[in-house]
C-alpha atoms as a PDB file:
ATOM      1  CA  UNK A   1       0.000   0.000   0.000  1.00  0.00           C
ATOM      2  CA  UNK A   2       1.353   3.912  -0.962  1.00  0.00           C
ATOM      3  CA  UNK A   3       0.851   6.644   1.489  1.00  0.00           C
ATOM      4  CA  UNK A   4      -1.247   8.834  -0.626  1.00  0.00           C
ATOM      5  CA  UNK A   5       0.501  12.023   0.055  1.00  0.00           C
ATOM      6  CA  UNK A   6       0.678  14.346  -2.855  1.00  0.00           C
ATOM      7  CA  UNK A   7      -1.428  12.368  -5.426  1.00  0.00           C
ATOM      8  CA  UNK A   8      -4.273  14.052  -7.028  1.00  0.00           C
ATOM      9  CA  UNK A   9      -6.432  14.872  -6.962  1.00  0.00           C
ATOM     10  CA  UNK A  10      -6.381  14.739  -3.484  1.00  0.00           C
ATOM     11  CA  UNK A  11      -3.411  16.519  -3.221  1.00  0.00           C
ATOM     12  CA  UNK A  12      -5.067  19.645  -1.651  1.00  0.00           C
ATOM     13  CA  UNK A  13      -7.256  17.455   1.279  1.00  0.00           C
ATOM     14  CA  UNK A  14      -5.225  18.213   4.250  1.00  0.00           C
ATOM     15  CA  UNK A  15      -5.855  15.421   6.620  1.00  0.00           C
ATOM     16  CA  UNK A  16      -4.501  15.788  10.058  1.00  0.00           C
ATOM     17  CA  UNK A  17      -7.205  13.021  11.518  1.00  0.00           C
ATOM     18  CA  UNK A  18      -7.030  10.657   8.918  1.00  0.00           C
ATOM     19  CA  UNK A  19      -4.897   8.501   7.222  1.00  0.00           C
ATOM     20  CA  UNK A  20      -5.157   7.931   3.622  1.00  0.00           C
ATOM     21  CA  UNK A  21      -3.782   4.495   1.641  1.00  0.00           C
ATOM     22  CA  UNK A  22      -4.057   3.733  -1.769  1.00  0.00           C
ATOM     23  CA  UNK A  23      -4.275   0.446  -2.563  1.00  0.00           C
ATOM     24  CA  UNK A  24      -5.168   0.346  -6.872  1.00  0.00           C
ATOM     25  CA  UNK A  25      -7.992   1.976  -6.950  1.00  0.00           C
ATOM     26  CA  UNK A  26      -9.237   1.518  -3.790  1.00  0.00           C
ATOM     27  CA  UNK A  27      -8.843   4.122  -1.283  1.00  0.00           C
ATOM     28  CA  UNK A  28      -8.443   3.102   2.355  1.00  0.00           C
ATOM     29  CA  UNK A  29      -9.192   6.025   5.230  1.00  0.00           C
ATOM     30  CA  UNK A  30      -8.206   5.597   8.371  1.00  0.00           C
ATOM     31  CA  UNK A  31     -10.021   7.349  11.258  1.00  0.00           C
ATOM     32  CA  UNK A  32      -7.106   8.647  13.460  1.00  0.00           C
ATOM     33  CA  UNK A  33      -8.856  11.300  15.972  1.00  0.00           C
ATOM     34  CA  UNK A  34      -6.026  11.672  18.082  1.00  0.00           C
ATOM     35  CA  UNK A  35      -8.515  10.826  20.922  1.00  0.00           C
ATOM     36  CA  UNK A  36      -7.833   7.892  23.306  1.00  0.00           C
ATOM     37  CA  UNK A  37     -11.386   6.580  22.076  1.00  0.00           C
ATOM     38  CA  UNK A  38     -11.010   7.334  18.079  1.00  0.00           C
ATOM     39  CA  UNK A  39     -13.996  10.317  19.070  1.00  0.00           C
ATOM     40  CA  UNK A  40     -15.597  12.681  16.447  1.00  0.00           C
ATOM     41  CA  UNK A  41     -14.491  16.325  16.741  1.00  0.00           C
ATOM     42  CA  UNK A  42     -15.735  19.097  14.423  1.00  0.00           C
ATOM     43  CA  UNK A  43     -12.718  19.389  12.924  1.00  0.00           C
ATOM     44  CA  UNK A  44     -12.388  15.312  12.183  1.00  0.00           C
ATOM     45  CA  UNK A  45     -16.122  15.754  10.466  1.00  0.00           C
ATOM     46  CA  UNK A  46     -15.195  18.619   8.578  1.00  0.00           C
ATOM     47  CA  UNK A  47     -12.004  16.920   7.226  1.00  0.00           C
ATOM     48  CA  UNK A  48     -14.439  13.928   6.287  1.00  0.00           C
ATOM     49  CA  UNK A  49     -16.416  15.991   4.787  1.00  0.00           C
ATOM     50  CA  UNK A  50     -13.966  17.570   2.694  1.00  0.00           C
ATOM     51  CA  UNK A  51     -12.149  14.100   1.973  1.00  0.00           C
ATOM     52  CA  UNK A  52     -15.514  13.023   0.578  1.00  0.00           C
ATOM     53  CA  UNK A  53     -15.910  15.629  -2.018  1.00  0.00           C
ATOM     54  CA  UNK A  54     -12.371  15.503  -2.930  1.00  0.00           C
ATOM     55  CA  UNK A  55     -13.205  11.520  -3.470  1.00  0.00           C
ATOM     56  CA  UNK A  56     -16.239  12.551  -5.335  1.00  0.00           C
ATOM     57  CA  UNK A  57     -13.988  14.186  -7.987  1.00  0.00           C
ATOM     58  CA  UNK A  58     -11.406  11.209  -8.598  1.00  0.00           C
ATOM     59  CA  UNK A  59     -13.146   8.965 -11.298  1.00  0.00           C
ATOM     60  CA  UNK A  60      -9.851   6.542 -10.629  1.00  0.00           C
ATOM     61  CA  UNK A  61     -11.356   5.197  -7.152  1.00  0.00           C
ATOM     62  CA  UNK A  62     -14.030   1.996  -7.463  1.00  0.00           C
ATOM     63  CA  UNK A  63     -14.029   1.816  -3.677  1.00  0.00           C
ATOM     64  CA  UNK A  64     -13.536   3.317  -0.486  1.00  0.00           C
ATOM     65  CA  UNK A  65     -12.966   1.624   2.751  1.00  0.00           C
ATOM     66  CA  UNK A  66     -13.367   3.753   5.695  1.00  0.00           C
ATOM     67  CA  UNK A  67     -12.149   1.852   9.412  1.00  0.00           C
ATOM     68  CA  UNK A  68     -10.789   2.826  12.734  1.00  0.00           C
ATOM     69  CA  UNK A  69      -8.193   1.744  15.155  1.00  0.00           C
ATOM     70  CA  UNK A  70      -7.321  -1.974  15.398  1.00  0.00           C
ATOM     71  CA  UNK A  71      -9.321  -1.692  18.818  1.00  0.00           C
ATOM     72  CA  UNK A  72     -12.250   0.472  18.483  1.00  0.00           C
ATOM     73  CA  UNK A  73     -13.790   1.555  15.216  1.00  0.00           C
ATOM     74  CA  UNK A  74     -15.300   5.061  17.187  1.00  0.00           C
ATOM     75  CA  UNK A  75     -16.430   6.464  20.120  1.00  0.00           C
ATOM     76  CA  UNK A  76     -18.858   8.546  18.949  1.00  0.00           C
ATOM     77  CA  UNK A  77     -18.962  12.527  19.668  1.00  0.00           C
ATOM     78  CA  UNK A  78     -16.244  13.378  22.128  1.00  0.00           C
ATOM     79  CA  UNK A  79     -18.175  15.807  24.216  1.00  0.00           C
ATOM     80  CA  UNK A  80     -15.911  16.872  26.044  1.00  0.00           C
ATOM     81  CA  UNK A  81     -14.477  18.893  22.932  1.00  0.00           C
ATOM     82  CA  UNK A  82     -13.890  22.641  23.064  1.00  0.00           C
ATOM     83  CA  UNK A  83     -15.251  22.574  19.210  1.00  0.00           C
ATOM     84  CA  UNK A  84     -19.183  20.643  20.678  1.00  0.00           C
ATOM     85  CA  UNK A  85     -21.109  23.684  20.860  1.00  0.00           C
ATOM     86  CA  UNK A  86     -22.526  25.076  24.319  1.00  0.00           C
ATOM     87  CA  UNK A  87     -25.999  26.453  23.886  1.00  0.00           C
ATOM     88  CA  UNK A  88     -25.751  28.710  26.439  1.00  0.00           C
ATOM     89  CA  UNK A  89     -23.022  30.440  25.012  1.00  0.00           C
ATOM     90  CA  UNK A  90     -23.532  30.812  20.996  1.00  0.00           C
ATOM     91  CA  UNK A  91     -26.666  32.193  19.585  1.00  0.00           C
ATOM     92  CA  UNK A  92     -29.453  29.811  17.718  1.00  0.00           C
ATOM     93  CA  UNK A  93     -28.093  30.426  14.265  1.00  0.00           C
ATOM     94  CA  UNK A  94     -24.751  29.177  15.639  1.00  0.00           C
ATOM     95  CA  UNK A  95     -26.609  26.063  17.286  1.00  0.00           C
ATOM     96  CA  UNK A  96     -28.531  25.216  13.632  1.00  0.00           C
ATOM     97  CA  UNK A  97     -25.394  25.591  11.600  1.00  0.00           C
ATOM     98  CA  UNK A  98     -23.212  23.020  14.190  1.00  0.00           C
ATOM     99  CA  UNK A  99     -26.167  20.522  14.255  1.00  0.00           C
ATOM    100  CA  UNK A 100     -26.282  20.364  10.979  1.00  0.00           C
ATOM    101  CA  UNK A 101     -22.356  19.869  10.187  1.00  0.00           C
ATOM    102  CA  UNK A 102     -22.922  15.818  10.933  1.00  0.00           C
ATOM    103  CA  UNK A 103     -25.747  15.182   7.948  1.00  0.00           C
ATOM    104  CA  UNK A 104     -23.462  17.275   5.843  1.00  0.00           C
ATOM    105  CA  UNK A 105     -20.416  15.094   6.556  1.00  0.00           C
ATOM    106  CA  UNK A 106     -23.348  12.065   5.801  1.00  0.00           C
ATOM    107  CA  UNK A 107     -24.643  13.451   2.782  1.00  0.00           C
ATOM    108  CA  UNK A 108     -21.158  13.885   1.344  1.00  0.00           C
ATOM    109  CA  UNK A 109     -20.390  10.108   1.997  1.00  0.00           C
ATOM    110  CA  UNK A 110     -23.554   8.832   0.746  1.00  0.00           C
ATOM    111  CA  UNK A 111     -22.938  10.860  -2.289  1.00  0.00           C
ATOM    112  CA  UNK A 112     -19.689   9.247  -3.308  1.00  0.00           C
ATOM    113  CA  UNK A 113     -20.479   7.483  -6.907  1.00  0.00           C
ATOM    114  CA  UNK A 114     -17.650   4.903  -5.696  1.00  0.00           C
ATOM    115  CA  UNK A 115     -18.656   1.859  -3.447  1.00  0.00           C
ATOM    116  CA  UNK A 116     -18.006   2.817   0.077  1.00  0.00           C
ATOM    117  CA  UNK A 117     -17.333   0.202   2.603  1.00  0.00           C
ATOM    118  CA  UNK A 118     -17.075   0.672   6.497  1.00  0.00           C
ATOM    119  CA  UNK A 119     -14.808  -2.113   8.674  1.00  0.00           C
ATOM    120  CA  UNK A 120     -15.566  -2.248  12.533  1.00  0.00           C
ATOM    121  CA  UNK A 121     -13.604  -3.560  14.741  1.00  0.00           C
ATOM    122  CA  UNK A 122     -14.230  -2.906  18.645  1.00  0.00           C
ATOM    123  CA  UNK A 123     -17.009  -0.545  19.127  1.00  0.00           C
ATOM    124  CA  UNK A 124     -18.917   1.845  17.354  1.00  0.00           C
ATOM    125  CA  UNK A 125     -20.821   4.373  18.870  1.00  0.00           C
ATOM    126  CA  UNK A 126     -23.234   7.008  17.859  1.00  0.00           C
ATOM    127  CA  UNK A 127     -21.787   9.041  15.119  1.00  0.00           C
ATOM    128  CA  UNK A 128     -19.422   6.103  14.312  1.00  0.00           C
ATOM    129  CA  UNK A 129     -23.009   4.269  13.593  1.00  0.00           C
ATOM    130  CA  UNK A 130     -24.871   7.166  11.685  1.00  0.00           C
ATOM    131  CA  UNK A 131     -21.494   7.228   9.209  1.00  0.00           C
ATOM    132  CA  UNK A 132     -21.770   3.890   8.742  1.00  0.00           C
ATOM    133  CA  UNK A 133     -25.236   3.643   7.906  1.00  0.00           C
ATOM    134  CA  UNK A 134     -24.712   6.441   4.747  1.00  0.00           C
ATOM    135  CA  UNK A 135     -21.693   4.042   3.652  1.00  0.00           C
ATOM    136  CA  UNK A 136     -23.061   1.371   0.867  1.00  0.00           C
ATOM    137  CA  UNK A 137     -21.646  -1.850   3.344  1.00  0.00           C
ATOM    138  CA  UNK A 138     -20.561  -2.686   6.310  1.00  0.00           C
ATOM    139  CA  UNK A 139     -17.826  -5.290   7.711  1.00  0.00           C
ATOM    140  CA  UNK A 140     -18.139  -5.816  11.477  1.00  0.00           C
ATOM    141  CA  UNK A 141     -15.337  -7.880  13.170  1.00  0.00           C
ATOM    142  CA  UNK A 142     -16.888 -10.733  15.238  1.00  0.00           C
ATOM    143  CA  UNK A 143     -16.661  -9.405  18.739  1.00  0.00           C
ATOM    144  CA  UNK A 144     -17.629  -5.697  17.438  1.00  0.00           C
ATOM    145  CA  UNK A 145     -20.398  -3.913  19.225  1.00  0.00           C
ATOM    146  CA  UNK A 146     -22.744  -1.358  18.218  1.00  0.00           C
ATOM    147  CA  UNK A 147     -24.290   1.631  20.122  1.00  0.00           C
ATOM    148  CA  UNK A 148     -26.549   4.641  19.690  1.00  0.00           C
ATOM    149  CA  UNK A 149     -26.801   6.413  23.413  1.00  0.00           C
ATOM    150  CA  UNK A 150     -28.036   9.867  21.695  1.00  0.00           C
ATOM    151  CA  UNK A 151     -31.341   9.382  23.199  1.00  0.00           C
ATOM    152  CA  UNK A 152     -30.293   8.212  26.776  1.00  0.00           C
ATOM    153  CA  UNK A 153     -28.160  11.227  26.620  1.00  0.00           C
ATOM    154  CA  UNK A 154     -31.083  13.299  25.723  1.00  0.00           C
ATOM    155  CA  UNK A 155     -30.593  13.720  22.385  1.00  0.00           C
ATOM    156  CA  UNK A 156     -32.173  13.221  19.377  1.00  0.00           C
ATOM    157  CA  UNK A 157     -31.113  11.133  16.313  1.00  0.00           C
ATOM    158  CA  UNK A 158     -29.940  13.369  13.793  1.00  0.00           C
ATOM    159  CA  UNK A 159     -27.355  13.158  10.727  1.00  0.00           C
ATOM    160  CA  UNK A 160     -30.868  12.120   8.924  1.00  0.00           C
ATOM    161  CA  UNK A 161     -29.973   8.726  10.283  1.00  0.00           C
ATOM    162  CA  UNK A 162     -33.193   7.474  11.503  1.00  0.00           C
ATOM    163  CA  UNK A 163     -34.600   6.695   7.932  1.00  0.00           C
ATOM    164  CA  UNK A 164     -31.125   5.477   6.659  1.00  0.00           C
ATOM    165  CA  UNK A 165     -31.249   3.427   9.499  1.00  0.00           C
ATOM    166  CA  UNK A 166     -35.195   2.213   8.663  1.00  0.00           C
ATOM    167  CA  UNK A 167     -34.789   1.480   4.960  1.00  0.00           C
ATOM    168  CA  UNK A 168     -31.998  -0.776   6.317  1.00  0.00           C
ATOM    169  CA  UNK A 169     -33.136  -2.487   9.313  1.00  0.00           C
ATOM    170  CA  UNK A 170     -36.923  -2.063   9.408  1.00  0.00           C
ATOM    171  CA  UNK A 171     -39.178   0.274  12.011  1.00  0.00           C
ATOM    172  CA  UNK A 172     -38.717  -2.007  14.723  1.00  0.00           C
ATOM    173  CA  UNK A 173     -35.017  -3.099  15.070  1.00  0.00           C
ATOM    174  CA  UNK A 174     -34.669   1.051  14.847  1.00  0.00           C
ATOM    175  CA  UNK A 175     -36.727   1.751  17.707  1.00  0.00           C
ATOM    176  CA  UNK A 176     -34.490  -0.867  19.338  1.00  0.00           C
ATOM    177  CA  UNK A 177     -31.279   0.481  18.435  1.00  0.00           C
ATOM    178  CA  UNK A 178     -31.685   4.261  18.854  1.00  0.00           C
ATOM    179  CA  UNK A 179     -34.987   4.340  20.883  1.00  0.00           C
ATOM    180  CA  UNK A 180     -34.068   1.769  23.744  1.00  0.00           C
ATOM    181  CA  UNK A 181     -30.613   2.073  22.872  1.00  0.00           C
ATOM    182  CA  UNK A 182     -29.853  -1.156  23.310  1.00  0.00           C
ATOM    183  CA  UNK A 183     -26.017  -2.440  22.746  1.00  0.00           C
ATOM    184  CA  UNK A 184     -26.191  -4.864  19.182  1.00  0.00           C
ATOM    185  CA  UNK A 185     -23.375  -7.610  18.685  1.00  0.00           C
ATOM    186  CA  UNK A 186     -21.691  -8.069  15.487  1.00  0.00           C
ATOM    187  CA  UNK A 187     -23.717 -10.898  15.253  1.00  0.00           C
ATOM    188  CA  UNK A 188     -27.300  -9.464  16.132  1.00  0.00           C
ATOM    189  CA  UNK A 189     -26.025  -6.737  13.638  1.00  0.00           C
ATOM    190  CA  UNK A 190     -25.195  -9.048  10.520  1.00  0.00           C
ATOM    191  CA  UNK A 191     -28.712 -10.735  11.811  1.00  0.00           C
ATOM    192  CA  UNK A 192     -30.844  -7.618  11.527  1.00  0.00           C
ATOM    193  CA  UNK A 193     -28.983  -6.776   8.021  1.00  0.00           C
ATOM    194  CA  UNK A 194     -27.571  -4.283   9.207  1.00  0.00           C
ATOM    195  CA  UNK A 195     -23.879  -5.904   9.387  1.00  0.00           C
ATOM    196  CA  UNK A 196     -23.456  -7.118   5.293  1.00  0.00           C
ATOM    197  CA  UNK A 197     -19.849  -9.539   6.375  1.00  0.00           C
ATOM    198  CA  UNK A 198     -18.508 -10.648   8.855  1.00  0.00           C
ATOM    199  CA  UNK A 199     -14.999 -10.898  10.187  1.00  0.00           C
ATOM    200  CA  UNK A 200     -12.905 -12.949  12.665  1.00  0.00           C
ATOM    201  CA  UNK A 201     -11.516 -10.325  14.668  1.00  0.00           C
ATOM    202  CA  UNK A 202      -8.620  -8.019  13.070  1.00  0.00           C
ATOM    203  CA  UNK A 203      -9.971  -9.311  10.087  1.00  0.00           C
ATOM    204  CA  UNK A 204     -12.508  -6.519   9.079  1.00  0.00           C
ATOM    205  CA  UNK A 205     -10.218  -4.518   6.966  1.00  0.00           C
ATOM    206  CA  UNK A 206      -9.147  -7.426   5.474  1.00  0.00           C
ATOM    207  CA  UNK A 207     -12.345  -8.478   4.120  1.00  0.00           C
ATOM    208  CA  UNK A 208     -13.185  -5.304   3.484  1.00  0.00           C
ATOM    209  CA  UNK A 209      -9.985  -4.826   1.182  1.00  0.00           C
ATOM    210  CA  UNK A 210     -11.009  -8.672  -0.226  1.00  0.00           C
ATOM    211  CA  UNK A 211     -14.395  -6.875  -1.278  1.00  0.00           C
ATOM    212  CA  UNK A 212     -12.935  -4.169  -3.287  1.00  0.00           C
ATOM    213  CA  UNK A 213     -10.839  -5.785  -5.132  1.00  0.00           C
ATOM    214  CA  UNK A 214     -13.771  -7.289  -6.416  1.00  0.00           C
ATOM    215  CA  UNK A 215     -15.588  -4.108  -6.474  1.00  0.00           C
ATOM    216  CA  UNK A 216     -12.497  -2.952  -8.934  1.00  0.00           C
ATOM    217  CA  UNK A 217     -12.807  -5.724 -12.009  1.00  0.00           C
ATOM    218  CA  UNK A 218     -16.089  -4.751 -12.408  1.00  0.00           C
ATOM    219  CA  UNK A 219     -16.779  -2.046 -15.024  1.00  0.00           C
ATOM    220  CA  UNK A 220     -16.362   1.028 -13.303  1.00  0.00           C
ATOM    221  CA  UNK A 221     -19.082   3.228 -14.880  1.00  0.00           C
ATOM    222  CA  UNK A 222     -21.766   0.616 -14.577  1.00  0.00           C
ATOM    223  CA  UNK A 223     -21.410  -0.010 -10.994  1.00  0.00           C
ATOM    224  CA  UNK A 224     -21.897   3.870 -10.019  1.00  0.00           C
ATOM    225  CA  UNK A 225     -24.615   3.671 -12.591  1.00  0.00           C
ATOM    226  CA  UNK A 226     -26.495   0.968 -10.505  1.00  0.00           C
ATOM    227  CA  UNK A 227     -25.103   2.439  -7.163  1.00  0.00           C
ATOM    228  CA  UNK A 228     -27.121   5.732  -8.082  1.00  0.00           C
ATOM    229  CA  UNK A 229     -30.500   4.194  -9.006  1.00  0.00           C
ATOM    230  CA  UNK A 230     -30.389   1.515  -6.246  1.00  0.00           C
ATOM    231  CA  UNK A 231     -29.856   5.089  -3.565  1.00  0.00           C
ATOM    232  CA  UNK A 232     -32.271   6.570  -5.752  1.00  0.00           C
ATOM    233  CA  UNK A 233     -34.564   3.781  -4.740  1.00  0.00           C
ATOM    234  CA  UNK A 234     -34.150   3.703  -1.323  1.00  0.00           C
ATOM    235  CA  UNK A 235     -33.622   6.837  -0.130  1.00  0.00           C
ATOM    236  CA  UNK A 236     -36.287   8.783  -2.392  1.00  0.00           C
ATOM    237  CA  UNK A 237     -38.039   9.813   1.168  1.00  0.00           C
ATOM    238  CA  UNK A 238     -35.354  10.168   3.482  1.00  0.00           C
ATOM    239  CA  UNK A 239     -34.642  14.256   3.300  1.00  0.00           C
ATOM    240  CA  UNK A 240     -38.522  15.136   3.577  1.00  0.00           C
ATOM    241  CA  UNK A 241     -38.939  12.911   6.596  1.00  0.00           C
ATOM    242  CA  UNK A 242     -35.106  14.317   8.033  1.00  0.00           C
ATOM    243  CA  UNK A 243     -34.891  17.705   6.904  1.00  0.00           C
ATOM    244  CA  UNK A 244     -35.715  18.918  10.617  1.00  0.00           C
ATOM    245  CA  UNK A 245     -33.467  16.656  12.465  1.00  0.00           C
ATOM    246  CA  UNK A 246     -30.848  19.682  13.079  1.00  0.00           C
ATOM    247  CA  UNK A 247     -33.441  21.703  14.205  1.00  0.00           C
ATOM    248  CA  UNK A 248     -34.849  18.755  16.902  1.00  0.00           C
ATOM    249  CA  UNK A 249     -31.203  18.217  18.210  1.00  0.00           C
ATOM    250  CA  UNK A 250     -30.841  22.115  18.930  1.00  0.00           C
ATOM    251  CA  UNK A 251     -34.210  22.005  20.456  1.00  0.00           C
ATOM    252  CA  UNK A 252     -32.775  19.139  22.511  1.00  0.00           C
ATOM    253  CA  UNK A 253     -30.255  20.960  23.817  1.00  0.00           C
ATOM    254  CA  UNK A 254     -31.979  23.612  25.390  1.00  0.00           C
ATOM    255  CA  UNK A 255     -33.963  20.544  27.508  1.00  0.00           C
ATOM    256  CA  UNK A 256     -32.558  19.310  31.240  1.00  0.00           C
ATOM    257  CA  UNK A 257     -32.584  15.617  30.041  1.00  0.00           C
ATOM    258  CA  UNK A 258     -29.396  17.011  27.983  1.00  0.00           C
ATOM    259  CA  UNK A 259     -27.804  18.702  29.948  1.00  0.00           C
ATOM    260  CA  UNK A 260     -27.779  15.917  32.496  1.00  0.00           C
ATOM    261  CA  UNK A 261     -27.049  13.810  29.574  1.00  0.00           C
ATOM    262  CA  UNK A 262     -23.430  15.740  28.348  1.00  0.00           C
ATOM    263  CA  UNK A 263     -23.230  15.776  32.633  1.00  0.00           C
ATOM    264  CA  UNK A 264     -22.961  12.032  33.406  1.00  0.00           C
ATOM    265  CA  UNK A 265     -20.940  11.440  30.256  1.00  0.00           C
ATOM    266  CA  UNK A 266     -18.077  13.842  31.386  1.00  0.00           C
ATOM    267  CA  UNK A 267     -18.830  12.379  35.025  1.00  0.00           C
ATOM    268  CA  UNK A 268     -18.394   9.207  34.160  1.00  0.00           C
ATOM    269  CA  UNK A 269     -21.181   8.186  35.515  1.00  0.00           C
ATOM    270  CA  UNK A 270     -23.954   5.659  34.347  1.00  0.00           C
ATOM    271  CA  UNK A 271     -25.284   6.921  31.170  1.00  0.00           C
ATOM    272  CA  UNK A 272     -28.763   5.336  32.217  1.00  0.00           C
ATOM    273  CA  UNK A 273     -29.551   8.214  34.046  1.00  0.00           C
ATOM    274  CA  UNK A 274     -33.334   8.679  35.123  1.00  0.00           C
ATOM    275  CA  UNK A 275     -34.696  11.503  32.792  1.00  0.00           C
ATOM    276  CA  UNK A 276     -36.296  14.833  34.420  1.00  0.00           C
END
């Protein structure tokens, strides 16, 4: 694999939290946060986000893997970030401009004409989850765990997640996921659908790489051809039932449940905290 530094046209994506192979014509990113737990800052989704267009642009790349550490995939939002907005101290056009930074980063992905795969190993939380659900397929190592604790936190689900998340797994297994927020096993995961391979663990990058090689012998402009029309398809709905997500998670954070929420995560404490 070549360190992609200086190749085009991706030459001009500075990337200071990620680290870019290129393997053929697949493109492997790495998610390096600099964070002990591989969190989300703004400036990691805004270099996503950017990475993503720049992608969009290079007709070269069938496929794009996108993983995490060899121990953890993501740990969500680190809250704890000067860069997570305080709504006490920035004004509400402030607040709707941040909340909405996460379905940009989403959109971008989703909009990539080149297959995008995502390979999980530990766990992946919360905004780890609502990238990987915009990503066309998903590897999760054997003993990887999923988990959305937005709404426990006293949140909502935003990123226009929650219909990604339905034309994938059904209603139901949603509600169970982000509603409940109940923990789901690689296994459960790959069960549901929501998981498309899995991996022994250490493996998920592996198989991940194994599927894009595959991805590349096929002809190129066909496959983002059917890519479109299949997203076309699925997702025909998913903006006019989303569009106000931003707005709910700003309303959200004006609400005690949150602020008790972002409290008992930088406490440490039990994150099943009894809701005011």
């Amino acid at each position: 694999m070549n360190n992609l530094a200086g190749q085009r046209p991706l030459e001009q994506t500075e990337c200071k939290r990620l680290v870019l192979e290129r393997d053929g014509k697949t493109l492997i990113v790495h998610l390096s946060t600099g964070h002990k737990a591989n969190a989300f800052c703004l400036e990691t989704m805004q270099e996503l986000t950017l990475l993503a267009n720049a992608v969009a642009e290079d007709m070269d790349i069938a496929a794009v893997i996108l993983t995490g550490q060899p121990q953890i995939f993501s740990a969500g939002m680190n809250l704890s970030d000067p860069s997570v907005l305080d709504p006490a101290s920035v004004d509400l056009q402030q607040l709707r401009r941040g909340a909405a930074i996460g379905a940009k980063m989403c959109r971008a992905w989703e909009e990539i004409e080149a297959i995008t795969i995502s390979a999980i190993e530990g766990v992946c939380v919360g905004a780890g989850v609502a990238l990987s659900l915009a990503l066309d397929l998903r590897v999760c190592a054997q003993v990887s765990v999923l988990y959305v604790p937005e709404i426990e936190r006293g949140m909502n689900m935003s990123w226009q997640s929650v219909p990604r998340s339905v034309n994938l797994i059904g209603p139901a297994k949603t509600k169970r996921m982000f509603a409940l927020a109940e923990k789901v096993s690689a296994r459960q995961a790959f069960d549901w659908g929501w998981a498309d391979y899995l991996s022994e663990p250490g493996k998920s990058l592996e198989k991940a790489l194994e599927i894009a090689k595959g991805v590349e012998k096929l002809p190129p402009i066909s496959v983002r051809m059917c890519k479109q029309s299949i997203n076309v398809a699925a997702n025909a709905l998913n903006h006019a039932v989303s569009y106000m997500d931003a707005d709910q998670l700003v309303v959200t954070q004006h609400s005690e449940d949150y602020q008790e929420g972002i409290q008992s995560f930088l406490e440490k404490r039990d994150p099943h905290y009894q809701g005011k």
